[in-house]
PDB file of N, CA and C in Angstrom:
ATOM      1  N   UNK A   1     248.975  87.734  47.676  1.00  0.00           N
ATOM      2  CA  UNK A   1     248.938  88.473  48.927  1.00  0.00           C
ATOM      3  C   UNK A   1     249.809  87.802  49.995  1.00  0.00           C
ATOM      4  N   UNK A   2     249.781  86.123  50.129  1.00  0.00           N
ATOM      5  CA  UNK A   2     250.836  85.469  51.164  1.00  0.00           C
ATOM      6  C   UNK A   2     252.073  86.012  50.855  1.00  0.00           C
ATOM      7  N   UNK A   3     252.426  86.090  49.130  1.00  0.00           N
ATOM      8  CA  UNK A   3     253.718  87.014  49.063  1.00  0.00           C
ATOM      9  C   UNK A   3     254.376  87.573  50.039  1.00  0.00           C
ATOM     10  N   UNK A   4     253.336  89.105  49.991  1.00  0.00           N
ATOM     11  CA  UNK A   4     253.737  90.365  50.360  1.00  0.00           C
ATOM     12  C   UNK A   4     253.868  90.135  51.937  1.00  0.00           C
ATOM     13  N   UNK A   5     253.051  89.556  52.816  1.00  0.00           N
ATOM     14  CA  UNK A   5     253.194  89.266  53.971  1.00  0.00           C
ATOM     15  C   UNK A   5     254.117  88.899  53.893  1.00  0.00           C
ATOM     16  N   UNK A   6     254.597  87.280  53.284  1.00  0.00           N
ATOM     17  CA  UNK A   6     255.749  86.567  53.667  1.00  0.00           C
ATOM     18  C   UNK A   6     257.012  87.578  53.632  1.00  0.00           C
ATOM     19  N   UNK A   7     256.962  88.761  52.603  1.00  0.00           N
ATOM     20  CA  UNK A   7     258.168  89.483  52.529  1.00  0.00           C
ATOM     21  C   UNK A   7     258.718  90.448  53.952  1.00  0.00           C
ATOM     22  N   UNK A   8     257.478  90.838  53.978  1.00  0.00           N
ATOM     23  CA  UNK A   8     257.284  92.193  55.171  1.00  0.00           C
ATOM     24  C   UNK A   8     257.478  91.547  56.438  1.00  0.00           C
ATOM     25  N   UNK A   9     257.559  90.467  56.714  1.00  0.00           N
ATOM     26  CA  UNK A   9     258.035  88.997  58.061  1.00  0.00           C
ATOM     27  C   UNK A   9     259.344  89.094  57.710  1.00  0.00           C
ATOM     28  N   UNK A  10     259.665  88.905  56.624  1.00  0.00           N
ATOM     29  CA  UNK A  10     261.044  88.281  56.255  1.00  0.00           C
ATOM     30  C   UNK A  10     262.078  89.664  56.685  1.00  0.00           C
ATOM     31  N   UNK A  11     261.501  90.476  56.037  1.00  0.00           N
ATOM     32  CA  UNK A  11     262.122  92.272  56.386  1.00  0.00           C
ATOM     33  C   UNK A  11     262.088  92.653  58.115  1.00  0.00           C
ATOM     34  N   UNK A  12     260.713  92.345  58.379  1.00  0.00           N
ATOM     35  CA  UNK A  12     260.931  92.903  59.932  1.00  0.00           C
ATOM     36  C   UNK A  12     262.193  91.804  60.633  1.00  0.00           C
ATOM     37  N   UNK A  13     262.126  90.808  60.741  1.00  0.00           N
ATOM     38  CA  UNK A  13     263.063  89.544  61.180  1.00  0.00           C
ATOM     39  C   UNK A  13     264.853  90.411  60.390  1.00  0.00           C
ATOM     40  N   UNK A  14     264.845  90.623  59.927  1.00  0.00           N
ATOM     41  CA  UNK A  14     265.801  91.034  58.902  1.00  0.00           C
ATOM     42  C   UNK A  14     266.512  92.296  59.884  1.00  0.00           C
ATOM     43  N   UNK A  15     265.728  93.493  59.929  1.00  0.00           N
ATOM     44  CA  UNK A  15     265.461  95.073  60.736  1.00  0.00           C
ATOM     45  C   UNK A  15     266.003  94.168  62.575  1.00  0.00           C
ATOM     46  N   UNK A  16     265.148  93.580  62.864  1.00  0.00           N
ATOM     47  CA  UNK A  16     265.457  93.569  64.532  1.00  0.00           C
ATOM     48  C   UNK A  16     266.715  92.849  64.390  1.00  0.00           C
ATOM     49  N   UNK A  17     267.400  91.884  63.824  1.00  0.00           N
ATOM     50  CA  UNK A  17     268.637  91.427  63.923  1.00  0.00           C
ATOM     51  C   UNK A  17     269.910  92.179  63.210  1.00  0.00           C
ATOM     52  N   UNK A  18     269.162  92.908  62.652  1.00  0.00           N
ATOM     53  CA  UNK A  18     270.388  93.867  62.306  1.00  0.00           C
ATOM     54  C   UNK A  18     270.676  95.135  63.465  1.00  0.00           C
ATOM     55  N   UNK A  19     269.324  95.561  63.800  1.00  0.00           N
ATOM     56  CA  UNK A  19     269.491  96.198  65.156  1.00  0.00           C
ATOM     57  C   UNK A  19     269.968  95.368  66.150  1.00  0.00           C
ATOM     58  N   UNK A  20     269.793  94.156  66.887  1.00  0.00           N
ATOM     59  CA  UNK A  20     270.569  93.862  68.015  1.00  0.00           C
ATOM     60  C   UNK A  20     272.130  93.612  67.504  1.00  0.00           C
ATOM     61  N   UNK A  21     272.623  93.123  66.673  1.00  0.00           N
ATOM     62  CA  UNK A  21     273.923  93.609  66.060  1.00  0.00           C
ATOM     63  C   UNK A  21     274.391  94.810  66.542  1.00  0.00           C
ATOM     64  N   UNK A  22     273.612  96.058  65.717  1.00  0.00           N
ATOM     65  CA  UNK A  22     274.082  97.257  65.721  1.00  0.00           C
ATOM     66  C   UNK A  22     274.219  97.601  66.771  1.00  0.00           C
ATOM     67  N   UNK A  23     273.464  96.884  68.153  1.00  0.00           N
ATOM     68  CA  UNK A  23     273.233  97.144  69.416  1.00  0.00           C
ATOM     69  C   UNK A  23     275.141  96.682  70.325  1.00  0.00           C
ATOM     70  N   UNK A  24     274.800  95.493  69.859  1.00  0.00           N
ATOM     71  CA  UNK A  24     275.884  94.870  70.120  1.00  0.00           C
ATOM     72  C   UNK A  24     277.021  95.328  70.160  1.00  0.00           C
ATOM     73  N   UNK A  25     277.609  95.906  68.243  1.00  0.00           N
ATOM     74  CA  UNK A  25     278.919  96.553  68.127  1.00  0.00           C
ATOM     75  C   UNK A  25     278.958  98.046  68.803  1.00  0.00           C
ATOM     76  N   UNK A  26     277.669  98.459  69.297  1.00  0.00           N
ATOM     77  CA  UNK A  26     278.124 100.169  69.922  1.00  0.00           C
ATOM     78  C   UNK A  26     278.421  99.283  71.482  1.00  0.00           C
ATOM     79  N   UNK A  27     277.695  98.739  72.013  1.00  0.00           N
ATOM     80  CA  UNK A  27     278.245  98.040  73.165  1.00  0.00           C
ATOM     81  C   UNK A  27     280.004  98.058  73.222  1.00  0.00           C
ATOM     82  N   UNK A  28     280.478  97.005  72.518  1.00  0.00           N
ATOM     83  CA  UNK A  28     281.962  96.649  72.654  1.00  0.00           C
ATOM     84  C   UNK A  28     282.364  97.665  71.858  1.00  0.00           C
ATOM     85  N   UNK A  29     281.880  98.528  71.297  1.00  0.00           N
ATOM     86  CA  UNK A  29     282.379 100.087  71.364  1.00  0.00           C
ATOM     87  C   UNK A  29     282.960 100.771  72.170  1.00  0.00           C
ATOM     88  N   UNK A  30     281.741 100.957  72.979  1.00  0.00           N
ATOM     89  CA  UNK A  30     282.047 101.681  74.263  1.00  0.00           C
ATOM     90  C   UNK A  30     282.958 100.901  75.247  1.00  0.00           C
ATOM     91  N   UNK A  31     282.742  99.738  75.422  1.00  0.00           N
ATOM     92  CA  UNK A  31     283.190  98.811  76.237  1.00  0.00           C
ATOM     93  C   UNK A  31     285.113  99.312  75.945  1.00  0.00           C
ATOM     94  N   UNK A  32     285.449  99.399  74.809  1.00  0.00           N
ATOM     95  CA  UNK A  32     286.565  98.988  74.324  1.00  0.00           C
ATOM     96  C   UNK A  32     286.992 100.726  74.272  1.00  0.00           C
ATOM     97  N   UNK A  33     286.403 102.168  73.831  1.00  0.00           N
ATOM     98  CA  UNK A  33     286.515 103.141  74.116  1.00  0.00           C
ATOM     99  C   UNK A  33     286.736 103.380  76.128  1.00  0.00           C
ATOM    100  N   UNK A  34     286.600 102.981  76.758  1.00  0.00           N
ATOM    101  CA  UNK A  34     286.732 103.261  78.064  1.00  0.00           C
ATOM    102  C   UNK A  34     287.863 102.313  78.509  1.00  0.00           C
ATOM    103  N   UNK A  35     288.195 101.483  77.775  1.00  0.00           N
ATOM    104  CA  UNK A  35     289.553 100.970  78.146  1.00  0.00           C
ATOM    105  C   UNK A  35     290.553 101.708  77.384  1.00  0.00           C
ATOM    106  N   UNK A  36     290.788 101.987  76.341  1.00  0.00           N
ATOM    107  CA  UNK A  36     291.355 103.310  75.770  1.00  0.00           C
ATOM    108  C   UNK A  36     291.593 104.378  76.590  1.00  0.00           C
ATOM    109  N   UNK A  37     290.343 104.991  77.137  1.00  0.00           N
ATOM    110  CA  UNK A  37     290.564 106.440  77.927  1.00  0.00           C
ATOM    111  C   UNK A  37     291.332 105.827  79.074  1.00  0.00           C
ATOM    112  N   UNK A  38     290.967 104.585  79.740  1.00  0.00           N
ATOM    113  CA  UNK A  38     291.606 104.284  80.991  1.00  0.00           C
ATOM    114  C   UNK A  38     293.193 104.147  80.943  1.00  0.00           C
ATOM    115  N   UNK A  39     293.802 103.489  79.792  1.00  0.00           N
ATOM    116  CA  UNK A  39     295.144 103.457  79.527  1.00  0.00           C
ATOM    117  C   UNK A  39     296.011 105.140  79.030  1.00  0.00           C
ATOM    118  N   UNK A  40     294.659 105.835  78.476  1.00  0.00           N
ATOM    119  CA  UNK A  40     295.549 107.291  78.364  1.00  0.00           C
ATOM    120  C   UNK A  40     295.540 107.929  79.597  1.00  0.00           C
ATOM    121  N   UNK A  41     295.077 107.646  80.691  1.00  0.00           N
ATOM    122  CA  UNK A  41     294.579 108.524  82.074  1.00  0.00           C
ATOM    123  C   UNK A  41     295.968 107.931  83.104  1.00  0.00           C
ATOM    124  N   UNK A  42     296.236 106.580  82.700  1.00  0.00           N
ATOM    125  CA  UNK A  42     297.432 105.955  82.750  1.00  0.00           C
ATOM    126  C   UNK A  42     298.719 106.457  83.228  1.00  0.00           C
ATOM    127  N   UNK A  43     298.805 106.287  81.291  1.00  0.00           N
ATOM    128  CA  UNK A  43     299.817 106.613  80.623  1.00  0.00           C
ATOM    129  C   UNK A  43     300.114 108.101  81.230  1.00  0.00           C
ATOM    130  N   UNK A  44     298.651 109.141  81.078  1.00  0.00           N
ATOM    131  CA  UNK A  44     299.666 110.424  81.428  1.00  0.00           C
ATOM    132  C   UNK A  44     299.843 110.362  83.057  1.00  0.00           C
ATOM    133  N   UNK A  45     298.910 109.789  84.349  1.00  0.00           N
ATOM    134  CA  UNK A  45     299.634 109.931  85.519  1.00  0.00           C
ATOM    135  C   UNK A  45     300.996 108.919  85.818  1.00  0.00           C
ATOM    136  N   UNK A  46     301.630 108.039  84.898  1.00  0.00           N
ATOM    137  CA  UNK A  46     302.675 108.009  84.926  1.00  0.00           C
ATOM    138  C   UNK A  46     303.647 108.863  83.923  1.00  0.00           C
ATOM    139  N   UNK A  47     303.414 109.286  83.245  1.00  0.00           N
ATOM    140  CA  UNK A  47     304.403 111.042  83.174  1.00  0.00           C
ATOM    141  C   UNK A  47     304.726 112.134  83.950  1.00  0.00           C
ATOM    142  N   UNK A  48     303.271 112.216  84.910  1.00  0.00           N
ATOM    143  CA  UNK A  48     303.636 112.998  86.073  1.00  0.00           C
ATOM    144  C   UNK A  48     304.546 112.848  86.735  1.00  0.00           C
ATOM    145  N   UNK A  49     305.441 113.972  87.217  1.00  0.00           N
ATOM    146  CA  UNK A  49     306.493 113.733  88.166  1.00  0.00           C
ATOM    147  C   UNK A  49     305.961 113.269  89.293  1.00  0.00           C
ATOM    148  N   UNK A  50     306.215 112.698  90.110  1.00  0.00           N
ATOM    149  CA  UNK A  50     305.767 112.546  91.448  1.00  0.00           C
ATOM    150  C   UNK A  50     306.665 112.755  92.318  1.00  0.00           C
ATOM    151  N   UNK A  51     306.443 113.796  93.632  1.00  0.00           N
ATOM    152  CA  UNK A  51     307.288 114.268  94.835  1.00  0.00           C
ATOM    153  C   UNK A  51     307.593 113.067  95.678  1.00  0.00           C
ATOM    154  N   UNK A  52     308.516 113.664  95.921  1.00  0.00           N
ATOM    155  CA  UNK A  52     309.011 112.533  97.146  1.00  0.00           C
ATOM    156  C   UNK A  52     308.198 112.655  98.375  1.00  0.00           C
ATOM    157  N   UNK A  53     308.132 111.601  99.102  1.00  0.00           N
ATOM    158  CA  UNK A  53     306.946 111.275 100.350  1.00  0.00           C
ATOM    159  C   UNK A  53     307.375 112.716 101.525  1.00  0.00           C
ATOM    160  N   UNK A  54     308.880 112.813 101.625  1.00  0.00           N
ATOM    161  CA  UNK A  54     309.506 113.408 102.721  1.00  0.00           C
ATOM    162  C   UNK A  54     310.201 115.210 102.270  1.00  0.00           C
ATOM    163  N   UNK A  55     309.512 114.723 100.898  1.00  0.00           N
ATOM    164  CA  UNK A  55     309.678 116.601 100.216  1.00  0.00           C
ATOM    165  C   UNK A  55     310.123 116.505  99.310  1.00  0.00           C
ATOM    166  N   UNK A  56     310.311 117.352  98.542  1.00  0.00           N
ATOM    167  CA  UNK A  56     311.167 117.492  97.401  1.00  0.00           C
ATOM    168  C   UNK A  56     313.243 116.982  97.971  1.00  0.00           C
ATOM    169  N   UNK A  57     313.643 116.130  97.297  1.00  0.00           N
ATOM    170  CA  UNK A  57     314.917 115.900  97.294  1.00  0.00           C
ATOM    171  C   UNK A  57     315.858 116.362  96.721  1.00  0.00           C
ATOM    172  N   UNK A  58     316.787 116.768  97.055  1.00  0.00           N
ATOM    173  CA  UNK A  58     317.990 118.424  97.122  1.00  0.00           C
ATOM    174  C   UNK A  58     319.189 117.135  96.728  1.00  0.00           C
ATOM    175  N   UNK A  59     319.811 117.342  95.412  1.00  0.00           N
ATOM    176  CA  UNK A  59     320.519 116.913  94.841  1.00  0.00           C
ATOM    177  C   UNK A  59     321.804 118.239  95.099  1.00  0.00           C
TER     178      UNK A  59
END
């Protein structure tokens, strides 16, 4: 019977550190997904043309 206890300790200990892990990598997931979106939000308002301060400029 100490067995089966000792196993079902060994399993739960096992379960919560694999969850704060799992916790962990969606963290620097996200962390690392929002620096992504921030460099495409970027990237496209520097594609935008941007007007000149004093109007459009007549070439």
């Amino acid at each position: 019977m100490g067995w089966v206890i000792a196993c079902v300790l060994i399993a739960l200990v096992g379960l919560v550190y694999l969850f704060l892990q799992a916790r962990e990598v969606w963290r620097k997931a996200r962390l690392l997904l929002g620096e992504v979106e921030a460099a495409a939000a970027r990237a496209e308002a520097a594609s935008q043309p941007t007007s000149h301060p004093a109007g459009p400029v007549r070439t």
